[in-house]
C-alpha atoms as a PDB file:
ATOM      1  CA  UNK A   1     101.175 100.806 177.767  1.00  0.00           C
ATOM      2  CA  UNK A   2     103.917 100.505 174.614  1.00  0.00           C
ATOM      3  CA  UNK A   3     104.102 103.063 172.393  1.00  0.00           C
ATOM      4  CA  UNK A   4     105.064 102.213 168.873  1.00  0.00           C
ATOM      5  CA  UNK A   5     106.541 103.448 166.367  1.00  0.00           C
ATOM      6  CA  UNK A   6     104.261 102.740 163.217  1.00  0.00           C
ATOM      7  CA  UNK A   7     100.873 104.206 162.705  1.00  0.00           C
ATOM      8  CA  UNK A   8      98.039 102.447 164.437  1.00  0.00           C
ATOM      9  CA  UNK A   9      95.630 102.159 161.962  1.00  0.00           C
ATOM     10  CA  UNK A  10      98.005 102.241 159.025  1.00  0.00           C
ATOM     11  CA  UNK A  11      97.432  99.564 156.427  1.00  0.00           C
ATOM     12  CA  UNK A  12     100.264  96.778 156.666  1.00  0.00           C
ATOM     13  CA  UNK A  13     102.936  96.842 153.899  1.00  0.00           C
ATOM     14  CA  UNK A  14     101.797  93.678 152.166  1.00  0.00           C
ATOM     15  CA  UNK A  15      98.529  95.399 151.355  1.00  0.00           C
ATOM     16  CA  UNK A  16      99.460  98.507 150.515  1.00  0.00           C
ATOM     17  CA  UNK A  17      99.827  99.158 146.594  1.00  0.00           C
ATOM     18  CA  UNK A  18     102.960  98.577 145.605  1.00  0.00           C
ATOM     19  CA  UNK A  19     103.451 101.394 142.923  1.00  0.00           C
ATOM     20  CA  UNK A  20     102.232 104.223 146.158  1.00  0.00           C
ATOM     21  CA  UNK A  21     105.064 102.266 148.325  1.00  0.00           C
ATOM     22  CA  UNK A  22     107.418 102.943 145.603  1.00  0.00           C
ATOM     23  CA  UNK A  23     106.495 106.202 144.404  1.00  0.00           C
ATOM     24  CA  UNK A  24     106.662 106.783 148.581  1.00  0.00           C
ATOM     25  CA  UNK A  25     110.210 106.209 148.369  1.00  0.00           C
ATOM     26  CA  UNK A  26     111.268 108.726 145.802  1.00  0.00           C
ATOM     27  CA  UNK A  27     111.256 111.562 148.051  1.00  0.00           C
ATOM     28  CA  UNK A  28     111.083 115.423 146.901  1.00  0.00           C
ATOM     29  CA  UNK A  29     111.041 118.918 147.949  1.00  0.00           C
ATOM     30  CA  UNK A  30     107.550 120.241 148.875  1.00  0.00           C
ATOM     31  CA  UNK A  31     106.344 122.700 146.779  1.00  0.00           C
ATOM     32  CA  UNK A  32     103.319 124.937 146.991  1.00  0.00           C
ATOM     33  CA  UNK A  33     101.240 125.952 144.445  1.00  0.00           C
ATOM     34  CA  UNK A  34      98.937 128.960 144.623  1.00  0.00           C
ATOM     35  CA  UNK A  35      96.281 131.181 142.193  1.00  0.00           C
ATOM     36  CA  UNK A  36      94.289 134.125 141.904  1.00  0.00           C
ATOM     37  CA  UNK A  37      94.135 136.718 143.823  1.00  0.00           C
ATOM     38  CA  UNK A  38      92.128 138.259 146.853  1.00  0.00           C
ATOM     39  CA  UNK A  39      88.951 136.138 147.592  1.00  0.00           C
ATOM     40  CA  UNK A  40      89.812 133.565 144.890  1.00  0.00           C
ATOM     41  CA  UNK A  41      93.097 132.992 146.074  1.00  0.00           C
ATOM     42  CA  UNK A  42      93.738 129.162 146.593  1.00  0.00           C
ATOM     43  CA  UNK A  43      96.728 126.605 146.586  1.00  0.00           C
ATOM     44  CA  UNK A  44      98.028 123.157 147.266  1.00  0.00           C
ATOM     45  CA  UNK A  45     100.995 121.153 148.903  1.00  0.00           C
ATOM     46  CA  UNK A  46     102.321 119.303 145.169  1.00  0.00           C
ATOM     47  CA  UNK A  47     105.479 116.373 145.774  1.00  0.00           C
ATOM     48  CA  UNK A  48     104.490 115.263 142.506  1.00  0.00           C
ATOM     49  CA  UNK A  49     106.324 117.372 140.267  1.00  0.00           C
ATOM     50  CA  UNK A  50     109.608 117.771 138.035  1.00  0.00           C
ATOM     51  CA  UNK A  51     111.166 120.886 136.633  1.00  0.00           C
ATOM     52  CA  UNK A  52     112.812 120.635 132.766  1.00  0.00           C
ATOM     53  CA  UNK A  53     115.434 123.140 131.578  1.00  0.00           C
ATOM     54  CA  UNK A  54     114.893 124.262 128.097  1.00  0.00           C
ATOM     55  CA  UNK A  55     113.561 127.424 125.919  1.00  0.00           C
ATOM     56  CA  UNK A  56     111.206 127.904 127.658  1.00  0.00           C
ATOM     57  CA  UNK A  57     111.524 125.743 130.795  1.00  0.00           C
ATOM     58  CA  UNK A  58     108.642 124.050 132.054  1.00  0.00           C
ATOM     59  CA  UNK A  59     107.122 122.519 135.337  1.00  0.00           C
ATOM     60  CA  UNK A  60     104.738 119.542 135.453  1.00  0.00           C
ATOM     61  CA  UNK A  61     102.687 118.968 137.992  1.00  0.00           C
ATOM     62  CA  UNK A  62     100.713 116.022 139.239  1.00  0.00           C
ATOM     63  CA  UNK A  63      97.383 117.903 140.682  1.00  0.00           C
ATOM     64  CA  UNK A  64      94.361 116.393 142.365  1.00  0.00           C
ATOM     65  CA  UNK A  65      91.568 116.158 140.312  1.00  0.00           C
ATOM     66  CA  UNK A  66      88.940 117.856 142.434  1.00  0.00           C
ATOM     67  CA  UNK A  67      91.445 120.440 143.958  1.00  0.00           C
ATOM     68  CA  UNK A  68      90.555 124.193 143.878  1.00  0.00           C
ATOM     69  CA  UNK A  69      93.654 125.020 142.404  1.00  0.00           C
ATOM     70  CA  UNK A  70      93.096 122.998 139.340  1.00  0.00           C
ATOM     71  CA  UNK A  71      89.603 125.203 138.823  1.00  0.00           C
ATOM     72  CA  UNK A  72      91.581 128.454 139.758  1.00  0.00           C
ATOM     73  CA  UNK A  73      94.413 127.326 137.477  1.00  0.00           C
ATOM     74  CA  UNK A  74      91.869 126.490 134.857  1.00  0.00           C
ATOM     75  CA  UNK A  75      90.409 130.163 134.809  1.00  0.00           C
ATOM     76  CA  UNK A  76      93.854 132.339 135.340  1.00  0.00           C
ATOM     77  CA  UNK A  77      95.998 130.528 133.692  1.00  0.00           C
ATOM     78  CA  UNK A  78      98.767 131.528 135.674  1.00  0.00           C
ATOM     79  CA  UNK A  79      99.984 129.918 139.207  1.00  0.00           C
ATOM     80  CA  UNK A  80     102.999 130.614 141.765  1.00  0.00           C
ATOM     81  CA  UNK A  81     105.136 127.317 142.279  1.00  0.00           C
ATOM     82  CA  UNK A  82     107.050 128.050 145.211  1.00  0.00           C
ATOM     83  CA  UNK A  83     109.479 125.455 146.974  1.00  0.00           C
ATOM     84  CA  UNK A  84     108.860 125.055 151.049  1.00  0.00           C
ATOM     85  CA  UNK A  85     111.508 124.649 154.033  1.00  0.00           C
ATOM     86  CA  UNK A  86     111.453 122.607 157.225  1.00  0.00           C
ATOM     87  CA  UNK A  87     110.222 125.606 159.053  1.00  0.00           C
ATOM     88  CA  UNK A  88     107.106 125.704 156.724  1.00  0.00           C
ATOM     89  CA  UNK A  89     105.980 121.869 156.801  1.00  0.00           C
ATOM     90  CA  UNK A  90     102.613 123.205 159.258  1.00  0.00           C
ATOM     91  CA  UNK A  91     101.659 125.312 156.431  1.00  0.00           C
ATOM     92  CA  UNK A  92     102.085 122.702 153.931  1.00  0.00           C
ATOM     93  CA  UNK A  93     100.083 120.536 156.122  1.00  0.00           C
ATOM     94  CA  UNK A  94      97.612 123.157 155.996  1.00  0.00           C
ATOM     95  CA  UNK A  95      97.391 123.826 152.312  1.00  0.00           C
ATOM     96  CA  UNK A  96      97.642 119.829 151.997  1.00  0.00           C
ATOM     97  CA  UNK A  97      94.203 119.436 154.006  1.00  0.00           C
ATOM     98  CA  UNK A  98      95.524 117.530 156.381  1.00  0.00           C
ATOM     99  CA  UNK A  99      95.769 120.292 159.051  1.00  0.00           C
ATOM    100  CA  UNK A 100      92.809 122.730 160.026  1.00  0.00           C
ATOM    101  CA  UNK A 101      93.231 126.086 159.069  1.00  0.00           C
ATOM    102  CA  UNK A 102      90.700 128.888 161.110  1.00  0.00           C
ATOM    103  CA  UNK A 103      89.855 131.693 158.585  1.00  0.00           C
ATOM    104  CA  UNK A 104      91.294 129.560 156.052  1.00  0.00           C
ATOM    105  CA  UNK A 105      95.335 129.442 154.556  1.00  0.00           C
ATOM    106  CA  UNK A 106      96.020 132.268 153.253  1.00  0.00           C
ATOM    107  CA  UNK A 107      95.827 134.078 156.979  1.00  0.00           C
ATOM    108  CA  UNK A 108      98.986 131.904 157.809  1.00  0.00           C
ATOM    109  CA  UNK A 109     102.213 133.383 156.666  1.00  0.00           C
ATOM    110  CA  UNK A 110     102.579 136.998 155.016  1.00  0.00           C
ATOM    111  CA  UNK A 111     101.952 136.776 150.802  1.00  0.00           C
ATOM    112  CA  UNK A 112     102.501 139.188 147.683  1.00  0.00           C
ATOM    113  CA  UNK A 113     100.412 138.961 145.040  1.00  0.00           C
ATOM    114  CA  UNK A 114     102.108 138.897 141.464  1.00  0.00           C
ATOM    115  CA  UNK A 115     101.218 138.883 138.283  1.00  0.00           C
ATOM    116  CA  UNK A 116     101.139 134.511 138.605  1.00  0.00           C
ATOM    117  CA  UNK A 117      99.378 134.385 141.704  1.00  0.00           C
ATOM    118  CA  UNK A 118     100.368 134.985 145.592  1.00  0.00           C
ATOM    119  CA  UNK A 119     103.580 134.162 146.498  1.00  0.00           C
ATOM    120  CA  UNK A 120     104.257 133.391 150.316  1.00  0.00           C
ATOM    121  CA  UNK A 121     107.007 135.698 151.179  1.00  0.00           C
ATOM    122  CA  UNK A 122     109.036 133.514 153.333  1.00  0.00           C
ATOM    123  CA  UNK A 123     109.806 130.863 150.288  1.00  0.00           C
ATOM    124  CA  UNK A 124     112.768 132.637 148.091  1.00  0.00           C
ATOM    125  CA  UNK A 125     112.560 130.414 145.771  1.00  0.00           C
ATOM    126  CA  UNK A 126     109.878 130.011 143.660  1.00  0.00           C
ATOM    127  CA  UNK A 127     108.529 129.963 139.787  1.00  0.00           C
ATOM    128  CA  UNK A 128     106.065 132.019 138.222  1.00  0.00           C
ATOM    129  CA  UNK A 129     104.055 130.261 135.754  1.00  0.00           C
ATOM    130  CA  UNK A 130     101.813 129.905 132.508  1.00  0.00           C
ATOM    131  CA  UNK A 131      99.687 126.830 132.254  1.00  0.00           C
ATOM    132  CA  UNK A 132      99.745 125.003 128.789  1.00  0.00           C
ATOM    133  CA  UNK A 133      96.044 124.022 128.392  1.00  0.00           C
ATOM    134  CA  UNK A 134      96.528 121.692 125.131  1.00  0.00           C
ATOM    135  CA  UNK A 135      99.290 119.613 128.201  1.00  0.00           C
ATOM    136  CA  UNK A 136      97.226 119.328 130.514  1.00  0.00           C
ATOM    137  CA  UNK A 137      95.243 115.704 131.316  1.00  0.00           C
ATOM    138  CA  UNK A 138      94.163 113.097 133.546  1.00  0.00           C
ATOM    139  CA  UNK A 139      96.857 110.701 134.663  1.00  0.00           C
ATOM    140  CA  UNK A 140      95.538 107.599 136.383  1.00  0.00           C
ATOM    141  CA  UNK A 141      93.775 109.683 139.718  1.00  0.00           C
ATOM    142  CA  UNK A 142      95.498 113.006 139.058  1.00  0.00           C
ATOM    143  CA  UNK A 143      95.329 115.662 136.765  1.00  0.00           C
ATOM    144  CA  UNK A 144      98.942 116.381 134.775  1.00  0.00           C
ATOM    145  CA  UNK A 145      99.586 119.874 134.196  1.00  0.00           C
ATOM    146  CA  UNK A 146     102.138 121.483 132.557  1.00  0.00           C
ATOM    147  CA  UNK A 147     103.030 125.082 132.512  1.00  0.00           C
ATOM    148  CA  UNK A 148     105.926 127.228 130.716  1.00  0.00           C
ATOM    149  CA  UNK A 149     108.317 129.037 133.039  1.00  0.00           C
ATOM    150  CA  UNK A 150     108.003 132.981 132.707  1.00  0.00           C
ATOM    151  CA  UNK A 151     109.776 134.007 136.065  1.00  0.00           C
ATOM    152  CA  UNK A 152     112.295 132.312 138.401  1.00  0.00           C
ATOM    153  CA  UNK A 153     113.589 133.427 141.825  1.00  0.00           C
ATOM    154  CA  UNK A 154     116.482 131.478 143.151  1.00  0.00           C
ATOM    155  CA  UNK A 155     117.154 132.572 146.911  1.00  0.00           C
ATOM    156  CA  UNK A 156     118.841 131.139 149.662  1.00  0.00           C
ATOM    157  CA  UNK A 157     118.838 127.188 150.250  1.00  0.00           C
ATOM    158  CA  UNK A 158     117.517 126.708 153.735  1.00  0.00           C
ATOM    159  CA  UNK A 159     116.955 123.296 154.829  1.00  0.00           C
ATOM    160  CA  UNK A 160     113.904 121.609 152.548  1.00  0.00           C
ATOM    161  CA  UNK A 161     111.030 120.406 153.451  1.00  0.00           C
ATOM    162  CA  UNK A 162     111.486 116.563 151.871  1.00  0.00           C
ATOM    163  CA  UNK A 163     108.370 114.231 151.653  1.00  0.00           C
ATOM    164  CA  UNK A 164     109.369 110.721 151.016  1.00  0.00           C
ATOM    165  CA  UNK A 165     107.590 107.595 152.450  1.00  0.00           C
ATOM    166  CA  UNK A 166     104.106 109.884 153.948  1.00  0.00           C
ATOM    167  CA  UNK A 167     106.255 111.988 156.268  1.00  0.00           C
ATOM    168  CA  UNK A 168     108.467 115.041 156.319  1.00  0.00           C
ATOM    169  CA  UNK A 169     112.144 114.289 156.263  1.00  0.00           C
ATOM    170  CA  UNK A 170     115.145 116.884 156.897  1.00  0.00           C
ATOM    171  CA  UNK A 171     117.993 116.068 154.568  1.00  0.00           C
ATOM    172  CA  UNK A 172     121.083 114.775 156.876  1.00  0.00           C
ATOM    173  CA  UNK A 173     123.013 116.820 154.133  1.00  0.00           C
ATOM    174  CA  UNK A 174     121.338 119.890 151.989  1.00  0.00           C
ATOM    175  CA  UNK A 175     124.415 120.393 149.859  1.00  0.00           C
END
């Protein structure tokens, strides 16, 4: 028996879209996105987003159309954005859908709710945000969202939890 490397039922390269393989190679920190509160709580593992400085500052956020969060986002207006580590990649696997989950997400990890939305207590660094409804529309299969900055929290920078070409990646380098 050989074991390979590459994914056994993986589509080869040459038929693979070429603007997923490059977007695939941009790597980014994993962030996770959450909303609501109690019952209605939900989330979701988001690579596709950017971060702009300005008065106010603003995220964007490239959200599955038929997510939960994008209802929950839709009728609080408000969302957590909170940046994951290496040691949290199982729970973004989790909150991806990738990754079973008994009694659902929200039982893994320890969370405070704020006034954007539960914030899982091991990320220090995370946004609080305010969704701009007149920004927000469909973008080829996703949903583009964007949503003004009303709270950051820089903490320490642990080693990130990079996504870049379908798999987790530790930085050789986080500085």
């Amino acid at each position: 028996m050989t074991i390979h490397s590459e994914h056994p039922f993986g589509t080869p390269d040459d038929d693979r879209d070429p603007l997923r393989r490059l977007r695939g190679r941009l790597g980014t920190t994993v962030s996770l996105w959450t909303s609501g509160e109690g019952v209605e709580r939900t989330g979701l593992t988001v690579s596709s987003y950017l971060v702009s400085a300005g008065d106010p500052g603003r995220v964007v956020g490239l959200l599955h159309a038929d997510s939960d969060l994008l209802e929950r986002l839709d009728e609080t207006g408000t969302a957590v954005v909170a940046l994951l580590g290496w040691r949290q990649r199982e729970l973004a696997d989790v909150f991806a859908g990738v990754m079973p989950a008994p009694g659902g997400p929200f039982r893994l990890g320890t969370w405070e709710q704020t006034a954007w939305g539960p914030r899982l207590s091991s990320a220090p660094t995370w946004l609080g945000v305010r969704l701009d409804p007149a920004a927000t529309h469909e973008v080829g299969w996703s949903v583009l969202v964007e949503a003004v900055v009303e709270h950051v929290a820089v903490g320490p920078d642990e080693s990130p939890l990079v996504h870049r070409r379908g798999r987790y990646q530790r930085p050789s380098d986080a500085d």
